[in-house]
C-alpha atoms as a PDB file:
ATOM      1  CA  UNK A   1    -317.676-228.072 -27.597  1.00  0.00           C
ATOM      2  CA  UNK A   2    -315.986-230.062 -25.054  1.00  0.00           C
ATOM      3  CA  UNK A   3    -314.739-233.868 -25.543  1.00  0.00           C
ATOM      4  CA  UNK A   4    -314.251-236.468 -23.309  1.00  0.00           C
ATOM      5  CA  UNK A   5    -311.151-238.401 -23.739  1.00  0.00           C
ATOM      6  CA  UNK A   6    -311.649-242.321 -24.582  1.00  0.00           C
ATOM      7  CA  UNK A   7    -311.095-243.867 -21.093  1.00  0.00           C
ATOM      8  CA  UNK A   8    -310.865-240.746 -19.791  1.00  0.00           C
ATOM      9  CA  UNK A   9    -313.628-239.667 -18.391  1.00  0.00           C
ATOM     10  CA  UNK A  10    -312.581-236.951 -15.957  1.00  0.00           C
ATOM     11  CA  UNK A  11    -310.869-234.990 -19.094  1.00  0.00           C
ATOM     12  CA  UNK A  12    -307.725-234.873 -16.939  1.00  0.00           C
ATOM     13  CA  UNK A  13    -304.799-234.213 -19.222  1.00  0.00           C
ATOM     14  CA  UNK A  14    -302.540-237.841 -18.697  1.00  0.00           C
ATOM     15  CA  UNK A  15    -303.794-239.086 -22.041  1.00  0.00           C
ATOM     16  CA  UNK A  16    -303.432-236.019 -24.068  1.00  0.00           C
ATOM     17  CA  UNK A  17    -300.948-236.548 -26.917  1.00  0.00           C
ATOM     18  CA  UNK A  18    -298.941-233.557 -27.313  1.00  0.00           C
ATOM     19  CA  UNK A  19    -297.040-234.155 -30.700  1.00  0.00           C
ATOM     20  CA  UNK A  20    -299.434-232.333 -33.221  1.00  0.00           C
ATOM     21  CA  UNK A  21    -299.823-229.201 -31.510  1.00  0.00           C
ATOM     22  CA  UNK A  22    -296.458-226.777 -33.015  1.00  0.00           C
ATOM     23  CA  UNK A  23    -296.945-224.157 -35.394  1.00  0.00           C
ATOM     24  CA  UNK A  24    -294.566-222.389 -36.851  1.00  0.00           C
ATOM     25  CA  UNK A  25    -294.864-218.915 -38.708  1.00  0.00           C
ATOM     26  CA  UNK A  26    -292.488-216.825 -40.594  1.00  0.00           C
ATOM     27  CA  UNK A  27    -291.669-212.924 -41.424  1.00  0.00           C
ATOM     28  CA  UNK A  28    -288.933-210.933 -43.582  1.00  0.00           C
ATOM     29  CA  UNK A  29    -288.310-207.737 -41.478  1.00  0.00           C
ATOM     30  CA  UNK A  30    -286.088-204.955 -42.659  1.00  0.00           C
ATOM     31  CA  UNK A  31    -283.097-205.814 -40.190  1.00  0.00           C
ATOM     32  CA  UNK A  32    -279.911-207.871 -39.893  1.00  0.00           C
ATOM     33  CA  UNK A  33    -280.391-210.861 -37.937  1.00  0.00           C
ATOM     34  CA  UNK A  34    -277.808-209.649 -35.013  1.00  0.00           C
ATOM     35  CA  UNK A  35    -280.722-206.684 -34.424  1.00  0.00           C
ATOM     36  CA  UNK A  36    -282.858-208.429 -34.868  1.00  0.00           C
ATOM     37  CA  UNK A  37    -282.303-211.232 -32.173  1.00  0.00           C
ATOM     38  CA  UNK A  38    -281.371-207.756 -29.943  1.00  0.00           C
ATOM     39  CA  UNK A  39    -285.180-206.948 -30.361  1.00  0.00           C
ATOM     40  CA  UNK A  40    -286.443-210.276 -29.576  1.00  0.00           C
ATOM     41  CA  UNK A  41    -284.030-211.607 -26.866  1.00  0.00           C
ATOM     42  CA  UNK A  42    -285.337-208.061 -25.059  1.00  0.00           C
ATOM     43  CA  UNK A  43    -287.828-209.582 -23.567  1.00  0.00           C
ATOM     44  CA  UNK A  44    -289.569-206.194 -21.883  1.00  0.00           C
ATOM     45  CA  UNK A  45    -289.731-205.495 -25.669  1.00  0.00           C
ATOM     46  CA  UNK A  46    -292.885-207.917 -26.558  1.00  0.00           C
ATOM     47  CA  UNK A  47    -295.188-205.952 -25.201  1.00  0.00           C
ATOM     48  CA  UNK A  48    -294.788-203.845 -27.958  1.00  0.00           C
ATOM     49  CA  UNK A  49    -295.833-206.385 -30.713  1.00  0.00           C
ATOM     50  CA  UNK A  50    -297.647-209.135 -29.333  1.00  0.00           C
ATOM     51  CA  UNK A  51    -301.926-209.036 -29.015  1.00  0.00           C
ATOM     52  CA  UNK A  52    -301.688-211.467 -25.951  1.00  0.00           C
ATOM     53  CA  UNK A  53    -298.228-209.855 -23.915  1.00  0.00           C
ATOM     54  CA  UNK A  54    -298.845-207.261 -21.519  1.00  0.00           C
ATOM     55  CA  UNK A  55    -295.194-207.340 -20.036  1.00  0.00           C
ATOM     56  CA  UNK A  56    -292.245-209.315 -19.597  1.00  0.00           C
ATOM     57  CA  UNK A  57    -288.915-208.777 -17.484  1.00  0.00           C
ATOM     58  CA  UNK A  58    -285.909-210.791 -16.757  1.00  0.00           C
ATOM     59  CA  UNK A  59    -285.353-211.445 -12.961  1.00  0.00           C
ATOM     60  CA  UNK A  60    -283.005-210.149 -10.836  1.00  0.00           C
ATOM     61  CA  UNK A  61    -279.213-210.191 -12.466  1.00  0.00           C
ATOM     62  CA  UNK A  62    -280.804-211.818 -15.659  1.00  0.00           C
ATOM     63  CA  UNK A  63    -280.411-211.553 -19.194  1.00  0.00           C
ATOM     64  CA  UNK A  64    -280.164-213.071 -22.816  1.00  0.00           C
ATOM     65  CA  UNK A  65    -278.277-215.755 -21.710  1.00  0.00           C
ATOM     66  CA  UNK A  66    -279.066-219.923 -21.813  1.00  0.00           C
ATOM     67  CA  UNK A  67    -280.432-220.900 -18.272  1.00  0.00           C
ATOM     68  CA  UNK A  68    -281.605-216.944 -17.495  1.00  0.00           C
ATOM     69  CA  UNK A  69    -285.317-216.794 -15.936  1.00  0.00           C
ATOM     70  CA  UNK A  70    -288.096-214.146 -16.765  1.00  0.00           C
ATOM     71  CA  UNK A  71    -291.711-213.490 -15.560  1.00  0.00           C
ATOM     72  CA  UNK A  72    -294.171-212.728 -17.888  1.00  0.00           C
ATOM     73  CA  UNK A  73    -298.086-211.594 -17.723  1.00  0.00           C
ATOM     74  CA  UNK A  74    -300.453-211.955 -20.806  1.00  0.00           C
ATOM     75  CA  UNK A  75    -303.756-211.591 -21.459  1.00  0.00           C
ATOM     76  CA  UNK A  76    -306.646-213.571 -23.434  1.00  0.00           C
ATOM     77  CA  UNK A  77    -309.956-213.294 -23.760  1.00  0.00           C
ATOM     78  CA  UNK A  78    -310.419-211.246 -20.376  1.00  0.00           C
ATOM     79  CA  UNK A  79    -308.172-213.322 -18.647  1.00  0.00           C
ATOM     80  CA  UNK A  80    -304.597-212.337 -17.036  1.00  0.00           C
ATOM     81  CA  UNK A  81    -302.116-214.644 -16.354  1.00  0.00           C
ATOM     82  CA  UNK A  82    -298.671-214.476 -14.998  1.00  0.00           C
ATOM     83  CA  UNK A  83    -295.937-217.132 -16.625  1.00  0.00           C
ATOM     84  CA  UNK A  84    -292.179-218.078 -15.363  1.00  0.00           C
ATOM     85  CA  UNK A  85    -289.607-218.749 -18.527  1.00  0.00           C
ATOM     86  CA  UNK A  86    -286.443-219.925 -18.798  1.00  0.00           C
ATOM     87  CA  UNK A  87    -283.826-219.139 -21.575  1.00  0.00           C
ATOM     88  CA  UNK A  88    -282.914-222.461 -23.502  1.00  0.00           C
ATOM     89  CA  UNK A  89    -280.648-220.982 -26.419  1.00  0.00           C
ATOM     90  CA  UNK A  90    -279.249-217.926 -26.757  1.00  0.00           C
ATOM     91  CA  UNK A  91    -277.183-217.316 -29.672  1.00  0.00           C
ATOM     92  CA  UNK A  92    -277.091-213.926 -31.186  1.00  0.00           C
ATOM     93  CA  UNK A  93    -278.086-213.568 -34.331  1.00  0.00           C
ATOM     94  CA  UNK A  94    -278.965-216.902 -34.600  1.00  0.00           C
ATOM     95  CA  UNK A  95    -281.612-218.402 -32.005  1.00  0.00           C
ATOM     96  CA  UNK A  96    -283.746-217.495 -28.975  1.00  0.00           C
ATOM     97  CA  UNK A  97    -285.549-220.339 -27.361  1.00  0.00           C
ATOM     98  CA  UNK A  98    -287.280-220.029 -24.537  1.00  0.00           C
ATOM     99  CA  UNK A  99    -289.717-222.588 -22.461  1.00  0.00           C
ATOM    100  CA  UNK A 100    -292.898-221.978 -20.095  1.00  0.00           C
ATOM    101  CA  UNK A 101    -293.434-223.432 -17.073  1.00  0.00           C
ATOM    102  CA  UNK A 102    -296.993-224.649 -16.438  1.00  0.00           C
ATOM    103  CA  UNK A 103    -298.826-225.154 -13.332  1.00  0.00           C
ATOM    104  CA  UNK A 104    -296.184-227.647 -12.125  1.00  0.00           C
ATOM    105  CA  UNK A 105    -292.826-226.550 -12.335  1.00  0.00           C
ATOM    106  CA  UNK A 106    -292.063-228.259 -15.521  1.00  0.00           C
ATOM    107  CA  UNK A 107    -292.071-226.822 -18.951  1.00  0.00           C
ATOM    108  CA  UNK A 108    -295.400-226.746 -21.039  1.00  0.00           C
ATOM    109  CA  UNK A 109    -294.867-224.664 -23.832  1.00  0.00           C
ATOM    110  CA  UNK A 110    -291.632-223.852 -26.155  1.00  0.00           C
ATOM    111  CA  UNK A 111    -291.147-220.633 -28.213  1.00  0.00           C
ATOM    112  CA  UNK A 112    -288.511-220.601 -30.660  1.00  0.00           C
ATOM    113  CA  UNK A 113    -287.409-217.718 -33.118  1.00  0.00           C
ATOM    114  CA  UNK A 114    -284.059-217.968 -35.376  1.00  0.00           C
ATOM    115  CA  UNK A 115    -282.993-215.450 -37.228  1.00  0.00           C
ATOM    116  CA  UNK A 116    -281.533-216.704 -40.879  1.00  0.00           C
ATOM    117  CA  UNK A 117    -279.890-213.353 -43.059  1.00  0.00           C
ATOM    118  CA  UNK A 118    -281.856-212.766 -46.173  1.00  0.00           C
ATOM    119  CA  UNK A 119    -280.917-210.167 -48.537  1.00  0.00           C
ATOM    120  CA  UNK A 120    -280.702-206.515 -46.491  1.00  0.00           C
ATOM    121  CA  UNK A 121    -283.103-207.953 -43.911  1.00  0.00           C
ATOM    122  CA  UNK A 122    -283.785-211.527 -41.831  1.00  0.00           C
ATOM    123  CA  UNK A 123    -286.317-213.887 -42.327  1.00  0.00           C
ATOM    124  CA  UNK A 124    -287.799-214.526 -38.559  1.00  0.00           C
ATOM    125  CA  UNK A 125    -288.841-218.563 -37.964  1.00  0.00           C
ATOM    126  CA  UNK A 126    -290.860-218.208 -34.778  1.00  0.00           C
ATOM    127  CA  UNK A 127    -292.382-221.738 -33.539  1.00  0.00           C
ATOM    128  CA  UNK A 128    -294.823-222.712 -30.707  1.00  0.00           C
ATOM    129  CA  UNK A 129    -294.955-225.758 -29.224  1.00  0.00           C
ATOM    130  CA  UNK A 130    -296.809-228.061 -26.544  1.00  0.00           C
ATOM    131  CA  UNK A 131    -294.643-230.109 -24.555  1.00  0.00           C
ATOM    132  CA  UNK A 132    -296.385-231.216 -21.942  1.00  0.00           C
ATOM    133  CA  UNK A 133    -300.079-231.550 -21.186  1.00  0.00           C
ATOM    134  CA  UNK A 134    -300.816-229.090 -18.489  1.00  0.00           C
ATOM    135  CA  UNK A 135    -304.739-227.935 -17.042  1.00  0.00           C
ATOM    136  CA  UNK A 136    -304.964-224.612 -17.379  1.00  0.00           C
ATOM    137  CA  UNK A 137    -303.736-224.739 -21.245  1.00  0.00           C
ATOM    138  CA  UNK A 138    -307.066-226.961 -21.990  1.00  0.00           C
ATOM    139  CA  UNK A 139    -308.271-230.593 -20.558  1.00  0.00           C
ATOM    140  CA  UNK A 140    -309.459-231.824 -24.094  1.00  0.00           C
ATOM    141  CA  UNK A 141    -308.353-232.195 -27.318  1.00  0.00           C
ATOM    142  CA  UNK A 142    -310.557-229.576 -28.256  1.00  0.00           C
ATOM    143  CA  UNK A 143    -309.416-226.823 -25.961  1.00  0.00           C
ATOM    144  CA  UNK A 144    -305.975-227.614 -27.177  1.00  0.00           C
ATOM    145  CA  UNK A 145    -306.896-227.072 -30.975  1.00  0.00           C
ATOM    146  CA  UNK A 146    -308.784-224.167 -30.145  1.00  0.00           C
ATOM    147  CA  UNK A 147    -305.341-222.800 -27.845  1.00  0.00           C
ATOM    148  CA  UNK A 148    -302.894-223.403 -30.951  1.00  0.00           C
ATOM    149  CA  UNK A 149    -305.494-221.590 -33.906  1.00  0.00           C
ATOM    150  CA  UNK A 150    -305.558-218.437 -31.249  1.00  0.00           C
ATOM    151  CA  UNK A 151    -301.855-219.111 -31.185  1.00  0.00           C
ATOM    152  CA  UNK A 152    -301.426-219.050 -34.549  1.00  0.00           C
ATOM    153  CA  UNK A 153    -303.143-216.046 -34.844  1.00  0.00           C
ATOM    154  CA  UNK A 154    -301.299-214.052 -32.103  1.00  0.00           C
ATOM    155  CA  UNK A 155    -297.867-214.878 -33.830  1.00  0.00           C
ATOM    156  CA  UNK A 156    -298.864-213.675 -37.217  1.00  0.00           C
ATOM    157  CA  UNK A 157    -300.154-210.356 -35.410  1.00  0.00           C
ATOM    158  CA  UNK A 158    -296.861-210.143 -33.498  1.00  0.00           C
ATOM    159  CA  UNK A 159    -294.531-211.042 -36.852  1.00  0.00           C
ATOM    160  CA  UNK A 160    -296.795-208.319 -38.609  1.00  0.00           C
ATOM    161  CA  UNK A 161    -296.394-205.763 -35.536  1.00  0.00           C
ATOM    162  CA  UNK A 162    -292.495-206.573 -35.307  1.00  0.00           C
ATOM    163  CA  UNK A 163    -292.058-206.307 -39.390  1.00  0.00           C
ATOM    164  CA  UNK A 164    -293.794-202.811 -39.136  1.00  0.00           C
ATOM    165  CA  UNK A 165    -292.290-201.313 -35.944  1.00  0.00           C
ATOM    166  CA  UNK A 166    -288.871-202.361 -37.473  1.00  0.00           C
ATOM    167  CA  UNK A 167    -289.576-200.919 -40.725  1.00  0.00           C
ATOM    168  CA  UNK A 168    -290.824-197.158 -38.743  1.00  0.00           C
ATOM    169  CA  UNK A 169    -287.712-197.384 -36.122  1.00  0.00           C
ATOM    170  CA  UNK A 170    -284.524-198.128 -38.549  1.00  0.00           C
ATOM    171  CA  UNK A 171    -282.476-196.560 -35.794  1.00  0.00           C
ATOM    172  CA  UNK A 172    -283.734-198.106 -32.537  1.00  0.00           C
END
């Protein structure tokens, strides 16, 4: 179903309201939060858990560091897509924040894990969230709800995958 904005009748995405779409979604994996954040802040490593990550890759002389690029390419529905991030917060064992830039170089879309120590193991926060209204995440209010419930879905798969992975690779 699509819906046209009030007063916007060309479904551009100027009047979109971005403040209700976040979600965040949480895991206890069998690891301290220093290894954690080593497995997450890796980003070539998502692959390996995520439904909707084919590959990711820090540019040239890059790394886990605040201000450090990486390309991505994902997948959804049949449809590839290459993205361009850029490190926010780095601090090991603590937080990995990263944003996405959109179609225009400016950031649409904010991931967020921290890491908090809970008993032998480290409860994972990871958060999603819009930041700016950008055309090829959805022209309508519906396309946007319909982008974060797939969302929501991809991180549980990807907190399940991680948990499990971690649990059958102590050592890595």
């Amino acid at each position: 179903m699509t819906t046209t904005l009030p007063g916007n009748p060309e479904n551009t995405t100027a009047d979109l309201d971005m403040s209700g779409y976040r979600v965040t979604r949480r895991a206890w994996v069998a690891a301290d939060p220093g290894r954690a954040y080593d497995l997450l802040s890796t980003v070539s490593n998502i692959g390996r858990w995520s439904p909707h990550a084919i590959r990711a890759q820090y540019e040239e002389g890059a790394g886990a560091w605040a201000g450090a690029w990486f390309r991505g390419r994902n997948q959804r529905g049949g449809t590839e897509w290459d993205s361009r991030s850029q490190v926010q917060e780095a601090v090991r064992g603590v937080e990995f924040t990263y944003t996405v830039l959109g179609s225009a170089p400016v950031p649409v879309v904010r991931w967020r894990w921290t890491f908090t120590p809970d008993g032998s193991g480290t409860l994972l926060t990871q958060t999603w969230q819009l930041l700016e209204a950008d055309p090829v995440l959805g022209s309508t209010y519906a396309d946007l709800d319909t982008l974060r419930e797939v969302t929501a879905g991809s991180m549980e798969d990807t907190l399940v995958a991680l948990a499990r992975w971690i649990s059958e690779n102590p050592a890595v």
